[in-house]
C-alpha atoms as a PDB file:
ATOM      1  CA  UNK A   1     143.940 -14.508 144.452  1.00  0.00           C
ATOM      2  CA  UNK A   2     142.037 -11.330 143.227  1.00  0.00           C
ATOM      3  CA  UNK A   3     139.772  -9.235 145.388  1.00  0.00           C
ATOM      4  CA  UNK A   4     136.744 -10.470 144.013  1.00  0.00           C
ATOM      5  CA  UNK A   5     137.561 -14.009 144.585  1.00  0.00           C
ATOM      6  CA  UNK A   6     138.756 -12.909 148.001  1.00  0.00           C
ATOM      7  CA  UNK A   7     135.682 -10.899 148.787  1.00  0.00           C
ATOM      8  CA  UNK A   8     133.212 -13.622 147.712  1.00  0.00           C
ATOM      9  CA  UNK A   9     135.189 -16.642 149.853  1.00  0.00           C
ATOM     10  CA  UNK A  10     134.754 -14.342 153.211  1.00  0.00           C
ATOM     11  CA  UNK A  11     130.933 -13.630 152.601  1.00  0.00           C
ATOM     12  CA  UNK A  12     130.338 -17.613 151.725  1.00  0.00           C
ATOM     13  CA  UNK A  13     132.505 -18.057 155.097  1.00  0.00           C
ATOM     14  CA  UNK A  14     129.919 -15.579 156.608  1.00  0.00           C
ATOM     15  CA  UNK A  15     127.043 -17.526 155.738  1.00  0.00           C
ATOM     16  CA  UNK A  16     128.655 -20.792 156.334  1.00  0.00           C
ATOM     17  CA  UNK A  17     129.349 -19.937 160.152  1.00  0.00           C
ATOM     18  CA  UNK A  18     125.898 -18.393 160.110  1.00  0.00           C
ATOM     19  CA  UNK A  19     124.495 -21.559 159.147  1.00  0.00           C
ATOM     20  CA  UNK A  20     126.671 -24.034 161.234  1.00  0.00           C
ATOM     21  CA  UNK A  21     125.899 -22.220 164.294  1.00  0.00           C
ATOM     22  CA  UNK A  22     122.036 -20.754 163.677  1.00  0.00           C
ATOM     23  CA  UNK A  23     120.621 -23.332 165.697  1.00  0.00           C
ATOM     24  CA  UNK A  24     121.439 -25.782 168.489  1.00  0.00           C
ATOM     25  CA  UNK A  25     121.986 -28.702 166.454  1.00  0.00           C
ATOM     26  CA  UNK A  26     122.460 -27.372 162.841  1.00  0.00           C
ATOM     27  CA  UNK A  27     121.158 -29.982 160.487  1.00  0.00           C
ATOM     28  CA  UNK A  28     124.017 -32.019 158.675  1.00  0.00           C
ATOM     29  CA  UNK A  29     126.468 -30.398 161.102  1.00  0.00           C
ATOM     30  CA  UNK A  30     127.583 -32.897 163.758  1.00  0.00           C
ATOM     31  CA  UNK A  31     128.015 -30.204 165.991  1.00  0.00           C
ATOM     32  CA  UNK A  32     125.716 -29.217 168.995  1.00  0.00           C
ATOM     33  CA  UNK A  33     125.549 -25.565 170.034  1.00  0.00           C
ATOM     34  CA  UNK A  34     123.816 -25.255 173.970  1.00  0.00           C
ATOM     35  CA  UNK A  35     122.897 -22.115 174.924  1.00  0.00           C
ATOM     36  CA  UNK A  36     122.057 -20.898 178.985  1.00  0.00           C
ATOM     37  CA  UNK A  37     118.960 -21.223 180.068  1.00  0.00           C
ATOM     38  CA  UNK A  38     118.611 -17.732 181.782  1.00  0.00           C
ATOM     39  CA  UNK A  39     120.112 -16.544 178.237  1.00  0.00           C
ATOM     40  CA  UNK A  40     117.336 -18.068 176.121  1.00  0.00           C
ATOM     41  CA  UNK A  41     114.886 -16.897 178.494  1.00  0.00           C
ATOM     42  CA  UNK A  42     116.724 -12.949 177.962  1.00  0.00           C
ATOM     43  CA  UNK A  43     116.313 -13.261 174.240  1.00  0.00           C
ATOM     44  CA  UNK A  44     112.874 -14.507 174.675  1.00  0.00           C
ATOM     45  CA  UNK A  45     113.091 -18.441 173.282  1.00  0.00           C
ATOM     46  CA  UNK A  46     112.859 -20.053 176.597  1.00  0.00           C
ATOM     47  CA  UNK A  47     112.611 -23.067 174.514  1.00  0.00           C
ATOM     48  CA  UNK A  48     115.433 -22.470 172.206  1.00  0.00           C
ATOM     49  CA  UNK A  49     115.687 -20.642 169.657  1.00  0.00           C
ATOM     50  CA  UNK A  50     112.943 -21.168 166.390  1.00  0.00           C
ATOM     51  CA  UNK A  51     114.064 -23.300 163.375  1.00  0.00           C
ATOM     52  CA  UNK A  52     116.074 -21.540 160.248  1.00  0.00           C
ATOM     53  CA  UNK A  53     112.962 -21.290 157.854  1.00  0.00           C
ATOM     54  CA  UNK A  54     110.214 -20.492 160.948  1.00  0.00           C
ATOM     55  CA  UNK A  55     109.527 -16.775 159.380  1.00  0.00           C
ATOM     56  CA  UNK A  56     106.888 -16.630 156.660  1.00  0.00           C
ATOM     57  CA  UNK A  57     107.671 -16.291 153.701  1.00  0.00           C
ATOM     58  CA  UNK A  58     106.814 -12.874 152.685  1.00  0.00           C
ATOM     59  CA  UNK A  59     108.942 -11.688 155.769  1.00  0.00           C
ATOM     60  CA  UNK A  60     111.983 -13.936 154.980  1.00  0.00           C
ATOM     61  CA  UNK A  61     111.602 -12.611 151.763  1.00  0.00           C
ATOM     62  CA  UNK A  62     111.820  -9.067 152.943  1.00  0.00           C
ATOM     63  CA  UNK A  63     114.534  -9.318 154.471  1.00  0.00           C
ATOM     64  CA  UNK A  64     116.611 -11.559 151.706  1.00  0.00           C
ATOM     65  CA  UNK A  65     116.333  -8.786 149.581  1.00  0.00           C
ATOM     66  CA  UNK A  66     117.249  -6.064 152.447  1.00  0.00           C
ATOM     67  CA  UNK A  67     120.105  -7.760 153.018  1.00  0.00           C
ATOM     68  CA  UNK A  68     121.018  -8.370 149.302  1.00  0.00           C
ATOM     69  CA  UNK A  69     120.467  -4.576 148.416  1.00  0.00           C
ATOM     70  CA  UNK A  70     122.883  -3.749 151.661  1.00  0.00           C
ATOM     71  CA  UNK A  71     125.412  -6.266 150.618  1.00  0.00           C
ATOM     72  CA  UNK A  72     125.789  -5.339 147.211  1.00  0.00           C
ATOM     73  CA  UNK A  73     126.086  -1.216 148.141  1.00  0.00           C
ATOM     74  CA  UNK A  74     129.138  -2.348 150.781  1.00  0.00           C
ATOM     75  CA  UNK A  75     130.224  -5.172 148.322  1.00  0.00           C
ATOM     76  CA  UNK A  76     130.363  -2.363 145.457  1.00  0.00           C
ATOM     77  CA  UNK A  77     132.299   0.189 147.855  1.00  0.00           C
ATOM     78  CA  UNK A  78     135.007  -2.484 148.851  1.00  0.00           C
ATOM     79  CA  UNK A  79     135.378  -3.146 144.727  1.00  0.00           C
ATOM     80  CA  UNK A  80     136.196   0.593 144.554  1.00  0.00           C
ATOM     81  CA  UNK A  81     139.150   0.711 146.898  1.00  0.00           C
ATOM     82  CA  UNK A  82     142.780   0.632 146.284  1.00  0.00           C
ATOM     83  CA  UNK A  83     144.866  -2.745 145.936  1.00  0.00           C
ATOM     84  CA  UNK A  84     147.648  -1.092 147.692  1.00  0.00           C
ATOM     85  CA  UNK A  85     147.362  -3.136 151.342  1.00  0.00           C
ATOM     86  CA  UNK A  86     147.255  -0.232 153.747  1.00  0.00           C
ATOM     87  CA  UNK A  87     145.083   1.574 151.067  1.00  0.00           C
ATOM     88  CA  UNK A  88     143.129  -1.367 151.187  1.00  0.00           C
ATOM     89  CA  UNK A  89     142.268  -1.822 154.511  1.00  0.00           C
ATOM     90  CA  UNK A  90     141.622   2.236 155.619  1.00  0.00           C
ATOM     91  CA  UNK A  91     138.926   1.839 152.437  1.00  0.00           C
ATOM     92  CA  UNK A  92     137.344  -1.407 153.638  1.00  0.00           C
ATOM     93  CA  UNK A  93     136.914  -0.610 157.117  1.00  0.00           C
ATOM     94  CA  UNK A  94     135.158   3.080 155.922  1.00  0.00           C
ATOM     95  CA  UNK A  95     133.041   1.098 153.895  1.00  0.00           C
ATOM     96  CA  UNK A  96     131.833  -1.711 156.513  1.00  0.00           C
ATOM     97  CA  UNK A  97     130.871   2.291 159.096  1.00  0.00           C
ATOM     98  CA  UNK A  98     129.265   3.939 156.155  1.00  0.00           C
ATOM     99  CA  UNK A  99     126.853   0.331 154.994  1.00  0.00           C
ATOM    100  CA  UNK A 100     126.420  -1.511 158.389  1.00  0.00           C
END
């Protein structure tokens, strides 16, 4: 598998577990996520957390394209490093410090 196709299977994992587990009972996920109720009252959703698409639009849409322009300056750094594995690695995990 090349790096490419590696790199773009673990972000589409990313937003996959992202998805899954974004809300108590993701839609089209058969799985139920609970969360403490002295823990939702902490992050300040005493009544769970808000849907997926609750933000307006212009603010989703803000932050779609922060995200985007962040991903593509760390996705462009880890498609500069070496192939050699221990190369490799060193590189990515400079890359994920210098564009988290």
């Amino acid at each position: 598998m090349d790096t490419t196709a590696m790199l773009d299977g673990w972000w589409s994992l990313g937003d996959e577990l992202m998805l899954k587990h974004a809300q108590p009972a993701a839609p089209g996920v058969g799985v139920s996520v609970s969360y403490p109720g002295w823990w939702l009252e902490q992050v300040g959703y005493p009544d769970g957390p808000p849907p997926v698409d609750s933000p307006d639009r212009s603010t989703a849409a803000a932050v779609a394209a922060a995200v985007a322009e962040s991903e593509g300056r760390l996705a462009g750094c880890i498609r500069g490093c070496p192939e050699e594995a221990q190369a490799f690695k060193s590189c990515t995990m400079l890359c994920v410090r210098q564009h988290s």
